[in-house]
C-alpha atoms as a PDB file:
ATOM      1  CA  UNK A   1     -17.750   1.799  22.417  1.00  0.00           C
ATOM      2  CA  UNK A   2     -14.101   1.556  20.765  1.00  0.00           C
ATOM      3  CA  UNK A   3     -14.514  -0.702  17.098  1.00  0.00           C
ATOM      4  CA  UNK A   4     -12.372  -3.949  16.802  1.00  0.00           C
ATOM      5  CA  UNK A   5      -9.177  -3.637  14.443  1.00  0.00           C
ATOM      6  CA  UNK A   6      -9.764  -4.639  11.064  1.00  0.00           C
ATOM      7  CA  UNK A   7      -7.503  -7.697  10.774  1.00  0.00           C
ATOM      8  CA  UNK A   8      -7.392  -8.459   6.886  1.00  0.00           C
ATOM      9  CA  UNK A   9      -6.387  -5.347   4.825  1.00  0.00           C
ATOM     10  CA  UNK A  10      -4.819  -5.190   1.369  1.00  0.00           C
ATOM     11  CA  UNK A  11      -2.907  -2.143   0.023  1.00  0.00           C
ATOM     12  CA  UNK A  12      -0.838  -1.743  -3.109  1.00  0.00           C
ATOM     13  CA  UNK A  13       1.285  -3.952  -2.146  1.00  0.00           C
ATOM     14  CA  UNK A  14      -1.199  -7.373  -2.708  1.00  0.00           C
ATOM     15  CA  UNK A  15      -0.818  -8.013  -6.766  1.00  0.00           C
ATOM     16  CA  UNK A  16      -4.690  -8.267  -7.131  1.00  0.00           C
ATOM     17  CA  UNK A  17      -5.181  -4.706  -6.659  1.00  0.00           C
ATOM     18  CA  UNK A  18      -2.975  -3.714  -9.457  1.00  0.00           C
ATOM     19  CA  UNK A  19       0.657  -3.326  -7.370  1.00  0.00           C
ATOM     20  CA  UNK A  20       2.474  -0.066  -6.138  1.00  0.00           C
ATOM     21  CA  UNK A  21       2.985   0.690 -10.051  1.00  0.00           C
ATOM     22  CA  UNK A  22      -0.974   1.067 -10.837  1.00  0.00           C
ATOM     23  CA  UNK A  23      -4.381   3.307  -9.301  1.00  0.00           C
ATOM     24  CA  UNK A  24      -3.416   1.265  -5.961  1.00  0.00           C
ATOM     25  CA  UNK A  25      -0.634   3.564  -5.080  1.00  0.00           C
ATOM     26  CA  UNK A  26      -0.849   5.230  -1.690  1.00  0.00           C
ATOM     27  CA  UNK A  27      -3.721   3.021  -0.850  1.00  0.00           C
ATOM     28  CA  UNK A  28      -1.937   1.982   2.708  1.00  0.00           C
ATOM     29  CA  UNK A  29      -1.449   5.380   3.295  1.00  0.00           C
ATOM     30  CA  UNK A  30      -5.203   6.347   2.579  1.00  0.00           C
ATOM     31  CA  UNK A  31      -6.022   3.251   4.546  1.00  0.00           C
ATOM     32  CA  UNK A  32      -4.173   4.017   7.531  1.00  0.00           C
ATOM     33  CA  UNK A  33      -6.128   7.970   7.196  1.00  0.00           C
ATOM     34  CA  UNK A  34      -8.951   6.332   6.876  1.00  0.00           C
ATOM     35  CA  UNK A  35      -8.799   4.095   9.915  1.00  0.00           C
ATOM     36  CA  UNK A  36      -7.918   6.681  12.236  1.00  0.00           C
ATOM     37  CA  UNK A  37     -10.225   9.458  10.953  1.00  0.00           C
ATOM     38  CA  UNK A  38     -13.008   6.596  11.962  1.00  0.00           C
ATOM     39  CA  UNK A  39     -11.361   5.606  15.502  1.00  0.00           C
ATOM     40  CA  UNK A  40      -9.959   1.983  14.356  1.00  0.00           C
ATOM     41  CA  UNK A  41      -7.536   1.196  17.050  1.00  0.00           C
ATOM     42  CA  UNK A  42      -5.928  -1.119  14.655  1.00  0.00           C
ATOM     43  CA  UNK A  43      -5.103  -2.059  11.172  1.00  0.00           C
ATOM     44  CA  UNK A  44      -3.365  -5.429   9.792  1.00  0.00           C
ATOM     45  CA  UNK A  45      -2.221  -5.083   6.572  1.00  0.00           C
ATOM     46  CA  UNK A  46      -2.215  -8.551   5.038  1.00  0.00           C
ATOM     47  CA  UNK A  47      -0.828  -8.939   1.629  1.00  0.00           C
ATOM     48  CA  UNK A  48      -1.246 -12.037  -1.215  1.00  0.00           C
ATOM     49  CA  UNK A  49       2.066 -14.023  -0.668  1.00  0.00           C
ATOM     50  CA  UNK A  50       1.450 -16.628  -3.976  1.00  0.00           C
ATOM     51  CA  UNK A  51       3.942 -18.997  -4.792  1.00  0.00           C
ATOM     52  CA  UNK A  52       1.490 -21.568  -6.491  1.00  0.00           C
ATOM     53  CA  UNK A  53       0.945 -20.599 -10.495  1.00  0.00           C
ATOM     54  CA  UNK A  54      -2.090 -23.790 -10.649  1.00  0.00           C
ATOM     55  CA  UNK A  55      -4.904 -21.111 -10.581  1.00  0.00           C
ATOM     56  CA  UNK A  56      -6.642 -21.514 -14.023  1.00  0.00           C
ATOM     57  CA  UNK A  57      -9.323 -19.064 -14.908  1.00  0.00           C
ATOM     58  CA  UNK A  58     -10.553 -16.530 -17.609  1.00  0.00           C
ATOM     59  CA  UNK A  59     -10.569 -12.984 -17.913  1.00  0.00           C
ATOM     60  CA  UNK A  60     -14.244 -13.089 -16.740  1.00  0.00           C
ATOM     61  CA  UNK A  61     -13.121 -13.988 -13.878  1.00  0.00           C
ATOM     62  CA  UNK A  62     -10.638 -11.477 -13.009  1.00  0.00           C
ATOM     63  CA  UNK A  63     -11.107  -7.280 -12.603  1.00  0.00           C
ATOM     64  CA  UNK A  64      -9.556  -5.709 -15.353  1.00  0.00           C
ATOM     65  CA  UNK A  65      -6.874  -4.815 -14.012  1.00  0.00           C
ATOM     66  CA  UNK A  66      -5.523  -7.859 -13.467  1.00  0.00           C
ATOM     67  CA  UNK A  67      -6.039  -9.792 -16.965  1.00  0.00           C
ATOM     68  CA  UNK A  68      -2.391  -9.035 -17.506  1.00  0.00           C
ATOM     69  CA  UNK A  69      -1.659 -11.586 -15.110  1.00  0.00           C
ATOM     70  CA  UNK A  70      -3.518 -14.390 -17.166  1.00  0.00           C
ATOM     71  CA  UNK A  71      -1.145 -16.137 -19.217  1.00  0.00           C
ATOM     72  CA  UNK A  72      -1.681 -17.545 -22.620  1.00  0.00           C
ATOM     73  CA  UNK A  73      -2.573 -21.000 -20.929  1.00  0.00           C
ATOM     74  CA  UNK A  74      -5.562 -19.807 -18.764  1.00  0.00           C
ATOM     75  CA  UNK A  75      -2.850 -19.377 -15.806  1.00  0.00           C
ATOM     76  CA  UNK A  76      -2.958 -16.249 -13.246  1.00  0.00           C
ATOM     77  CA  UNK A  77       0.820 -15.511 -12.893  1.00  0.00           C
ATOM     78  CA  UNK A  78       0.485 -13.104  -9.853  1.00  0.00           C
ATOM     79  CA  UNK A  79       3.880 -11.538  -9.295  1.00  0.00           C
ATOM     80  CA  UNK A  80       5.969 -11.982  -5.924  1.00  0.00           C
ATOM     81  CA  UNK A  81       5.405 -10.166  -2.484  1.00  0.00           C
ATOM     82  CA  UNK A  82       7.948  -6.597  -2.909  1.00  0.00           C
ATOM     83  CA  UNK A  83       8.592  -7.492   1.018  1.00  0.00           C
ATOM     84  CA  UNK A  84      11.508  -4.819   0.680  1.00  0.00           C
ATOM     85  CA  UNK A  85       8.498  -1.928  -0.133  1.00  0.00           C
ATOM     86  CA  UNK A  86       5.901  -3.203   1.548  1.00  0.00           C
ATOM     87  CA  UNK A  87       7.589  -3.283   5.383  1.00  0.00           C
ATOM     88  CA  UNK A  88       9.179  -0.051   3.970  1.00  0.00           C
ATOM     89  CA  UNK A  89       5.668   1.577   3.401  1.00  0.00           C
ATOM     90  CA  UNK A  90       4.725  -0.113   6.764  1.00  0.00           C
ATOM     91  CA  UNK A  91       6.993   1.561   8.585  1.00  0.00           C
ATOM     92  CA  UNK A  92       6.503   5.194   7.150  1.00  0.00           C
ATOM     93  CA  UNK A  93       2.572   4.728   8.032  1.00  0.00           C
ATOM     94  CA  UNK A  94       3.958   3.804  11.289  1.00  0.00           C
ATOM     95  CA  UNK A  95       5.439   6.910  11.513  1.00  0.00           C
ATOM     96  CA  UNK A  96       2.598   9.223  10.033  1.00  0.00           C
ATOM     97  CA  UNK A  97       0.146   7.388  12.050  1.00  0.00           C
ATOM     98  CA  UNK A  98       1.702   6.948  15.568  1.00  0.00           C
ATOM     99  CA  UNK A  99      -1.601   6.196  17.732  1.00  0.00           C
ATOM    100  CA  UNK A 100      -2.752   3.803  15.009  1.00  0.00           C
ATOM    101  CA  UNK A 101      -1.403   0.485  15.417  1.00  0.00           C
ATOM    102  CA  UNK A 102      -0.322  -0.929  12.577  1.00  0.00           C
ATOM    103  CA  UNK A 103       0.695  -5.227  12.470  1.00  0.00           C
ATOM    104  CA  UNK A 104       1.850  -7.049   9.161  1.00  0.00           C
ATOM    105  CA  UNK A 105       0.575 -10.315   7.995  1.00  0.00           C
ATOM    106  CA  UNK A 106       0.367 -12.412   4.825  1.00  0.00           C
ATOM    107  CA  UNK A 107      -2.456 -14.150   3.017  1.00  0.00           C
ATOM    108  CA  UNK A 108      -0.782 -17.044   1.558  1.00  0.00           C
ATOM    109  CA  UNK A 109      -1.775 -18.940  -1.306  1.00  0.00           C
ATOM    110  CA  UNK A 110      -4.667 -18.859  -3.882  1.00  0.00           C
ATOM    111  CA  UNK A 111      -6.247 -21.916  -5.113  1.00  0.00           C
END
């Protein structure tokens, strides 16, 4: 029996778990180790793509690693997609990880 590909993956490159700056780093890396250590044939790394600023919440609601996104206003101001990095990190797990196939996606939007 060969397992389906996992089709909705976030690395360090989606802002809510804490950017290529924070603990995240190397997560698509570890992911794509991961994957093929288990016999995924395929991984889709898709990443928070969030133009809209309308999401009001508290810090209660967020992991604490992100409550530096919550403005002043109750606002999450999630920062911009690094597309630059992220296809840039895609393609060196491409290369580590040749029998792994590796596709790129976006989720887009929050509420």
């Amino acid at each position: 029996m060969q397992l389906p590909a996992d089709s909705h993956v976030h690395s360090e490159w989606s802002w809510d778990t804490g950017g290529p700056q924070s603990d995240a780093s190397g997560r698509m890396q570890q992911t794509c180790a991961r994957a093929e250590a288990i016999g995924l044939p395929a991984l889709v790394f898709t990443e928070h793509l969030d133009f809209d600023a309308r999401w009001r919440t508290t810090a209660a609601d967020l992991m604490s690693h992100q409550h530096h996104l919550l403005s002043t206003d109750g606002y999450v101001r999630a920062p911009i997609l690094d597309l630059d990095g992220y296809l840039d990190s895609i393609e060196r797990c491409r290369h580590s990880f040749p029998e792994l196939r590796i596709l790129t996606g976006v989720e887009f939007g929050q509420p």
